[in-house]
N, C-alpha and C. Protein backbone atom coordinates (compact mmCIF):
# COMPACT_ATOMS: atom_id res chain seq x y z
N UNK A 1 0.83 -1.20 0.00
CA UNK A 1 0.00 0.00 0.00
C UNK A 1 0.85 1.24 0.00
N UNK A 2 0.23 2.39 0.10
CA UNK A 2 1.13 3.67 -0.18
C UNK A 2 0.78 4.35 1.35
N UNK A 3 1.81 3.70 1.96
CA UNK A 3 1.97 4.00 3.66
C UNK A 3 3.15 4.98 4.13
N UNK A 4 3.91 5.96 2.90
CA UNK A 4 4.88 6.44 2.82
C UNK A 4 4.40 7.50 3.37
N UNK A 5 5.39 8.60 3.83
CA UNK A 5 5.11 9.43 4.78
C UNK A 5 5.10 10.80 3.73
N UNK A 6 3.75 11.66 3.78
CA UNK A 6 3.73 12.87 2.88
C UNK A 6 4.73 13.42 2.80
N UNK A 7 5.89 13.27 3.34
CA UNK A 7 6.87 14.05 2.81
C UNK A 7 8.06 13.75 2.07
N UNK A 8 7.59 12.24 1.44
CA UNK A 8 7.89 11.56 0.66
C UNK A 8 7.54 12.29 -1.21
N UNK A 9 6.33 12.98 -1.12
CA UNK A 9 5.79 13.67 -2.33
C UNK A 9 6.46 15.22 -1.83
N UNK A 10 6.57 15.58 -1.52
CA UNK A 10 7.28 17.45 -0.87
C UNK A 10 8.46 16.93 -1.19
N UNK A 11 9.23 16.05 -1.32
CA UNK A 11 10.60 15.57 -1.26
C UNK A 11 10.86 15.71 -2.78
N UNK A 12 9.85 14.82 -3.37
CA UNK A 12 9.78 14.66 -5.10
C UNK A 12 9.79 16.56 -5.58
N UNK A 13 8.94 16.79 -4.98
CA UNK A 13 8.28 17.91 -5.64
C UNK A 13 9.66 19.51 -5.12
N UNK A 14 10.39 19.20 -4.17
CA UNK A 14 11.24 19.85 -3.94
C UNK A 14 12.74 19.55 -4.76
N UNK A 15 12.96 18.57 -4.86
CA UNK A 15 14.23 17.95 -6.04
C UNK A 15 13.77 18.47 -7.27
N UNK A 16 12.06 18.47 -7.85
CA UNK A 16 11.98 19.03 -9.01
C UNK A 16 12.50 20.54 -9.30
N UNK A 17 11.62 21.16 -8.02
CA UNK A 17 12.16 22.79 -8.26
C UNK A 17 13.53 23.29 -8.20
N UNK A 18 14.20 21.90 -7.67
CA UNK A 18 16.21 22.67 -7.33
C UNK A 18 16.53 21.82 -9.17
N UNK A 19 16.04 20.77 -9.72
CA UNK A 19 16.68 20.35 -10.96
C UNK A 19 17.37 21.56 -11.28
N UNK A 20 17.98 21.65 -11.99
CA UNK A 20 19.11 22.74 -13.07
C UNK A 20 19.13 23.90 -12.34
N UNK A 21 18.90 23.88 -10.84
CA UNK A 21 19.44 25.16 -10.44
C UNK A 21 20.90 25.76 -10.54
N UNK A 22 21.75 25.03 -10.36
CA UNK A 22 23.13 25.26 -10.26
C UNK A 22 23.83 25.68 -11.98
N UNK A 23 22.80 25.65 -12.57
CA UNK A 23 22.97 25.91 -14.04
C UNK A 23 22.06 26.24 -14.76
N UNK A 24 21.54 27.12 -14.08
CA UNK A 24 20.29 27.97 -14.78
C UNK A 24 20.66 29.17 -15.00
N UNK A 25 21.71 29.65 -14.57
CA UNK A 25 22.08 31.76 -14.42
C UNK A 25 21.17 32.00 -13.35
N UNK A 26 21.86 33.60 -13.03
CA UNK A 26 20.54 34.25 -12.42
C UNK A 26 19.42 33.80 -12.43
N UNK A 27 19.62 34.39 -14.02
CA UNK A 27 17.68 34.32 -13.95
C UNK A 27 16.94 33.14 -13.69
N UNK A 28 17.83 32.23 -13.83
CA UNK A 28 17.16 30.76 -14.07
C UNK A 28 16.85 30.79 -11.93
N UNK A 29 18.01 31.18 -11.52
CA UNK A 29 17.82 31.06 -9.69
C UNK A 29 16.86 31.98 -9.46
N UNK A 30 16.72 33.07 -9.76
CA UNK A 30 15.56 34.12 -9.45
C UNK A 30 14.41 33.21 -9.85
N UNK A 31 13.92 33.16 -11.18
CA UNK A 31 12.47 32.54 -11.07
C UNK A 31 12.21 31.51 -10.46
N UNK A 32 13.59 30.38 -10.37
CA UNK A 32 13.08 29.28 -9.56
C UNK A 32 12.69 29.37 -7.64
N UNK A 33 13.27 30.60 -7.16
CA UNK A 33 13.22 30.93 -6.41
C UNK A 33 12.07 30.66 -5.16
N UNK A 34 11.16 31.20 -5.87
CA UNK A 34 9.81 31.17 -5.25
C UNK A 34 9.10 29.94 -4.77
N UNK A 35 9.18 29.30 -6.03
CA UNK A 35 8.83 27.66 -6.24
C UNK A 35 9.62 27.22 -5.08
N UNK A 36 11.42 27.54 -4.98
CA UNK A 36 12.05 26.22 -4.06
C UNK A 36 11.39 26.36 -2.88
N UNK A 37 11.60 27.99 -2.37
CA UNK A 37 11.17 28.22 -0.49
C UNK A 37 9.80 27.73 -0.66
N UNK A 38 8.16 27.52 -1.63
CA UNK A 38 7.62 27.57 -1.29
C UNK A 38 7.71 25.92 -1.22
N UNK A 39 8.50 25.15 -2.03
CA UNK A 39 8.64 23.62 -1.77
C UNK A 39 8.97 23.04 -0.30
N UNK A 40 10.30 23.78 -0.15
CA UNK A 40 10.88 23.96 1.01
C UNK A 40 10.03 23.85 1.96
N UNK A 41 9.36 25.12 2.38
CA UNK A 41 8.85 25.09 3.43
C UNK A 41 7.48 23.89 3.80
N UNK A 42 7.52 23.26 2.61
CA UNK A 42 6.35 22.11 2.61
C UNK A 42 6.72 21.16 3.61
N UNK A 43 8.19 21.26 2.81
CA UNK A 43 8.64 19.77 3.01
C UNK A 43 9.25 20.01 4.51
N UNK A 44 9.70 20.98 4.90
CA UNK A 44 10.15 21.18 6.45
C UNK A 44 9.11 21.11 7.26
N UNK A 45 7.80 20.98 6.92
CA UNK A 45 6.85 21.09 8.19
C UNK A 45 6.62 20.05 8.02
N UNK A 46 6.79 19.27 6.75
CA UNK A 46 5.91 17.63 6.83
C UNK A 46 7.35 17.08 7.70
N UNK A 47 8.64 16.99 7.54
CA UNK A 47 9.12 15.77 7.58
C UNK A 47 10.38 16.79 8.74
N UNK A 48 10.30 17.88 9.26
CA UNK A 48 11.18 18.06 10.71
C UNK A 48 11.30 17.64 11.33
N UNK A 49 9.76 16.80 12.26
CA UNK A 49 10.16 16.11 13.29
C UNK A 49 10.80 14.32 13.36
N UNK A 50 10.83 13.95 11.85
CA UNK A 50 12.01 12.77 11.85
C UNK A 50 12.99 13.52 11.23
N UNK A 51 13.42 14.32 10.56
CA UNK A 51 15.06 14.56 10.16
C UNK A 51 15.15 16.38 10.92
N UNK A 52 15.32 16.27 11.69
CA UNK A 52 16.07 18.00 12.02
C UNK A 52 16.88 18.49 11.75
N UNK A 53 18.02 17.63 11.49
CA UNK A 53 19.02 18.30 10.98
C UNK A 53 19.25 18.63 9.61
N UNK A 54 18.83 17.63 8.97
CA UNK A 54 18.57 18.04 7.56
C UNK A 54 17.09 18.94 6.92
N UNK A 55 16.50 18.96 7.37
CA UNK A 55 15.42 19.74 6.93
C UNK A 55 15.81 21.60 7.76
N UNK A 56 16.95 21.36 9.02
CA UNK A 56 16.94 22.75 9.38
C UNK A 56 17.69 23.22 8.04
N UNK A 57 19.07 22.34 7.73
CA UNK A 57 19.67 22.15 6.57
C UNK A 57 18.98 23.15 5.41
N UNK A 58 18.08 22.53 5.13
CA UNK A 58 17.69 22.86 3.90
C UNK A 58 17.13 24.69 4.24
N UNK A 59 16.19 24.54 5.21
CA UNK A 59 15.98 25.83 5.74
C UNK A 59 17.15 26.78 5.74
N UNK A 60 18.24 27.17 6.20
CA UNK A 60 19.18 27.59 6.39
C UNK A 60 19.58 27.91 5.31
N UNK A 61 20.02 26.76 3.99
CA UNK A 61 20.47 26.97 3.13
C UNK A 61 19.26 27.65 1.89
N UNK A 62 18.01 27.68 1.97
CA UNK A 62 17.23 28.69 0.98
C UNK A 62 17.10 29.86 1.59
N UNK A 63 17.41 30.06 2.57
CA UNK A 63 17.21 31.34 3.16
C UNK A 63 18.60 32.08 3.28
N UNK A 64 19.72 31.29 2.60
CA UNK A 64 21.11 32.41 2.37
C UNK A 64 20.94 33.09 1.05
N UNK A 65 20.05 31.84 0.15
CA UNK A 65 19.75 31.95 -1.36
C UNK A 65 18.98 33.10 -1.39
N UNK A 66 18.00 33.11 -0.65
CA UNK A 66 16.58 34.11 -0.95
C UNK A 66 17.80 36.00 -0.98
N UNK A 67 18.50 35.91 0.31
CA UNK A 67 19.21 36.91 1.01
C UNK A 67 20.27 37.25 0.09
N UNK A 68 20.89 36.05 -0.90
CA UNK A 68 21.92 36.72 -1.48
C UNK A 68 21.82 37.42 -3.33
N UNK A 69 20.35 36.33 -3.27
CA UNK A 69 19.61 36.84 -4.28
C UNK A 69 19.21 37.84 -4.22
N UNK A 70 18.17 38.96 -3.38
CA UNK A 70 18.01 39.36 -2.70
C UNK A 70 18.84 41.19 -2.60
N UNK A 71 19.92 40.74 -2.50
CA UNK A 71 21.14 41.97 -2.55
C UNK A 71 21.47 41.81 -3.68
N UNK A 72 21.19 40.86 -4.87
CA UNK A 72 22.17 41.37 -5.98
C UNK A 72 21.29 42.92 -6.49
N UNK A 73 22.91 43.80 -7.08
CA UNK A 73 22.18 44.73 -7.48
C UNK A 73 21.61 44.25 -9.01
N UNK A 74 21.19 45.35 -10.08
CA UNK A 74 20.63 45.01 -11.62
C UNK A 74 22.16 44.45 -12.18
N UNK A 75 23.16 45.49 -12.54
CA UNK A 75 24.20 44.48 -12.92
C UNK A 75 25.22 43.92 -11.75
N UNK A 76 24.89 42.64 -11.30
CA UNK A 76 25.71 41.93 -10.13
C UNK A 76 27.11 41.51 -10.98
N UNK A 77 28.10 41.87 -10.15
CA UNK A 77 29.70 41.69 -10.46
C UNK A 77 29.85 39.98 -10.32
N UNK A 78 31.11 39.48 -11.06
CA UNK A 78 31.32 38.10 -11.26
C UNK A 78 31.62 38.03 -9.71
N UNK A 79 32.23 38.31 -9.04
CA UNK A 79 32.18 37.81 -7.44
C UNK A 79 30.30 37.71 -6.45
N UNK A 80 29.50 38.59 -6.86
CA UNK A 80 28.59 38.91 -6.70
C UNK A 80 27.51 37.80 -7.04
N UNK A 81 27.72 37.06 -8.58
CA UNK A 81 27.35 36.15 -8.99
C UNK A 81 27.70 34.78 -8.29
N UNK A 82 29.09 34.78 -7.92
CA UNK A 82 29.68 33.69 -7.33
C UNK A 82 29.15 33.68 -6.15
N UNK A 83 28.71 34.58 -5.44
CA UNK A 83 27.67 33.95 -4.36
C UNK A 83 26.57 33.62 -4.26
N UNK A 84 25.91 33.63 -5.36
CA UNK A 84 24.78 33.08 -5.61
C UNK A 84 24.47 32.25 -5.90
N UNK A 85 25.35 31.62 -6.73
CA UNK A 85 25.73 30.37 -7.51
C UNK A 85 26.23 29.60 -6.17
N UNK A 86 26.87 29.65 -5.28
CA UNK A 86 27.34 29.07 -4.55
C UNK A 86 26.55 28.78 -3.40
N UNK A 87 25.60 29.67 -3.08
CA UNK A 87 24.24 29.24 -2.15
C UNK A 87 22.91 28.69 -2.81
N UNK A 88 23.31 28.69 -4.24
CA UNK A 88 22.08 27.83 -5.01
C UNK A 88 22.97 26.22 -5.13
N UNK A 89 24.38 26.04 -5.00
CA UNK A 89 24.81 24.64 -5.29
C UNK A 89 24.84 24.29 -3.30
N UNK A 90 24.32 25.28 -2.42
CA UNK A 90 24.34 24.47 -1.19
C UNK A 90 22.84 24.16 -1.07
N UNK A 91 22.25 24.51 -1.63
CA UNK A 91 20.40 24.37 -1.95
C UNK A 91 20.34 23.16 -1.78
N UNK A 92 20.97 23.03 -3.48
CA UNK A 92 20.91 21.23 -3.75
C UNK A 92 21.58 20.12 -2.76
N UNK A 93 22.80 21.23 -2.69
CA UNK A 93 23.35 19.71 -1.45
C UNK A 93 22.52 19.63 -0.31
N UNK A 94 21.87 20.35 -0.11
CA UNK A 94 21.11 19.93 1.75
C UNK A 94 20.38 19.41 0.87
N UNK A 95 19.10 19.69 -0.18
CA UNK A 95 18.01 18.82 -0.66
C UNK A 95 18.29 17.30 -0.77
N UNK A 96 19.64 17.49 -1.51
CA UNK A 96 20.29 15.98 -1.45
C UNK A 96 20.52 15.24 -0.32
N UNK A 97 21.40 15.89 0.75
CA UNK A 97 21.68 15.18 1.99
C UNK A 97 20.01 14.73 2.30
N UNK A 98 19.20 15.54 2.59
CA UNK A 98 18.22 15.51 3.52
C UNK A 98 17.33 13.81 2.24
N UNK A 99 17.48 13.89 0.77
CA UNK A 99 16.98 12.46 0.23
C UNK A 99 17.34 11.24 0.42
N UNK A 100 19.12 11.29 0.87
CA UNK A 100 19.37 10.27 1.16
C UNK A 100 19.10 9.65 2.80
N UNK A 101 19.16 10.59 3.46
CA UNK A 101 18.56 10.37 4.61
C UNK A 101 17.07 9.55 5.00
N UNK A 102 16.27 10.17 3.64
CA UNK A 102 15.07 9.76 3.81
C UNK A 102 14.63 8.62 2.89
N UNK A 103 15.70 8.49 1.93
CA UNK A 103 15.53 7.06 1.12
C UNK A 103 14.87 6.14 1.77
N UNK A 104 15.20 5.43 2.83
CA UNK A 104 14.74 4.06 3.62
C UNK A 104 13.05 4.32 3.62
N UNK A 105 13.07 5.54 3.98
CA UNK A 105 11.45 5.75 4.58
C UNK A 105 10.52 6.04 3.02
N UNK A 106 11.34 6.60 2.07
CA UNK A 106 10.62 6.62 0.84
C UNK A 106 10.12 5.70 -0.33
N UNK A 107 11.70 4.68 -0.60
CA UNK A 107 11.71 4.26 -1.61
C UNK A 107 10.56 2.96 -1.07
């Protein structure tokens, strides 16, 4: 039966919105933006109280994204970019840490 825990689908549906983040540009992180925190925050209320550390994880890490996105000015400098890019490739890694964590309980 399908006895998997809802945050088994917030999980799916949050890996979709980070796909090609780390290689989208800006713009590609700006529009996806919205979509991740609003994935995000799905998936942190369904599945916090079995993984905390990884779901604070993930919290932590869209909320440097939102902040550094956030400050870029209209034309952001290649260092400027590099932090963005670099808190959109820690996005994915907590999304990631926090799947393998939850593999057992998903697959």
């Amino acid at each position: 039966g399908s006895s998997k825990p809802a945050y088994c689908t917030d999980r799916t549906n949050l890996q979709n919105s980070v796909k090609g983040l780390t290689s989208s540009g800006i713009s590609g992180i700006r529009s996806q933006l919205t979509q991740i925190q609003s994935d995000a925050t799905t998936l942190v209320n369904s599945a916090k109280s079995d993984f905390p550390s990884e779901t604070g994880a993930i919290t932590s890490s869209v909320n440097a994204l939102k902040s550094s996105v956030a400050a870029l000015p209209s034309s952001p400098s290649a260092a400027q970019i590099a932090i963005v890019t670099k808190d959109a490739a820690s996005v994915v890694s907590s999304v990631k840490s926090f799947v393998d964590a939850s593999n057992s309980k998903c697959s």
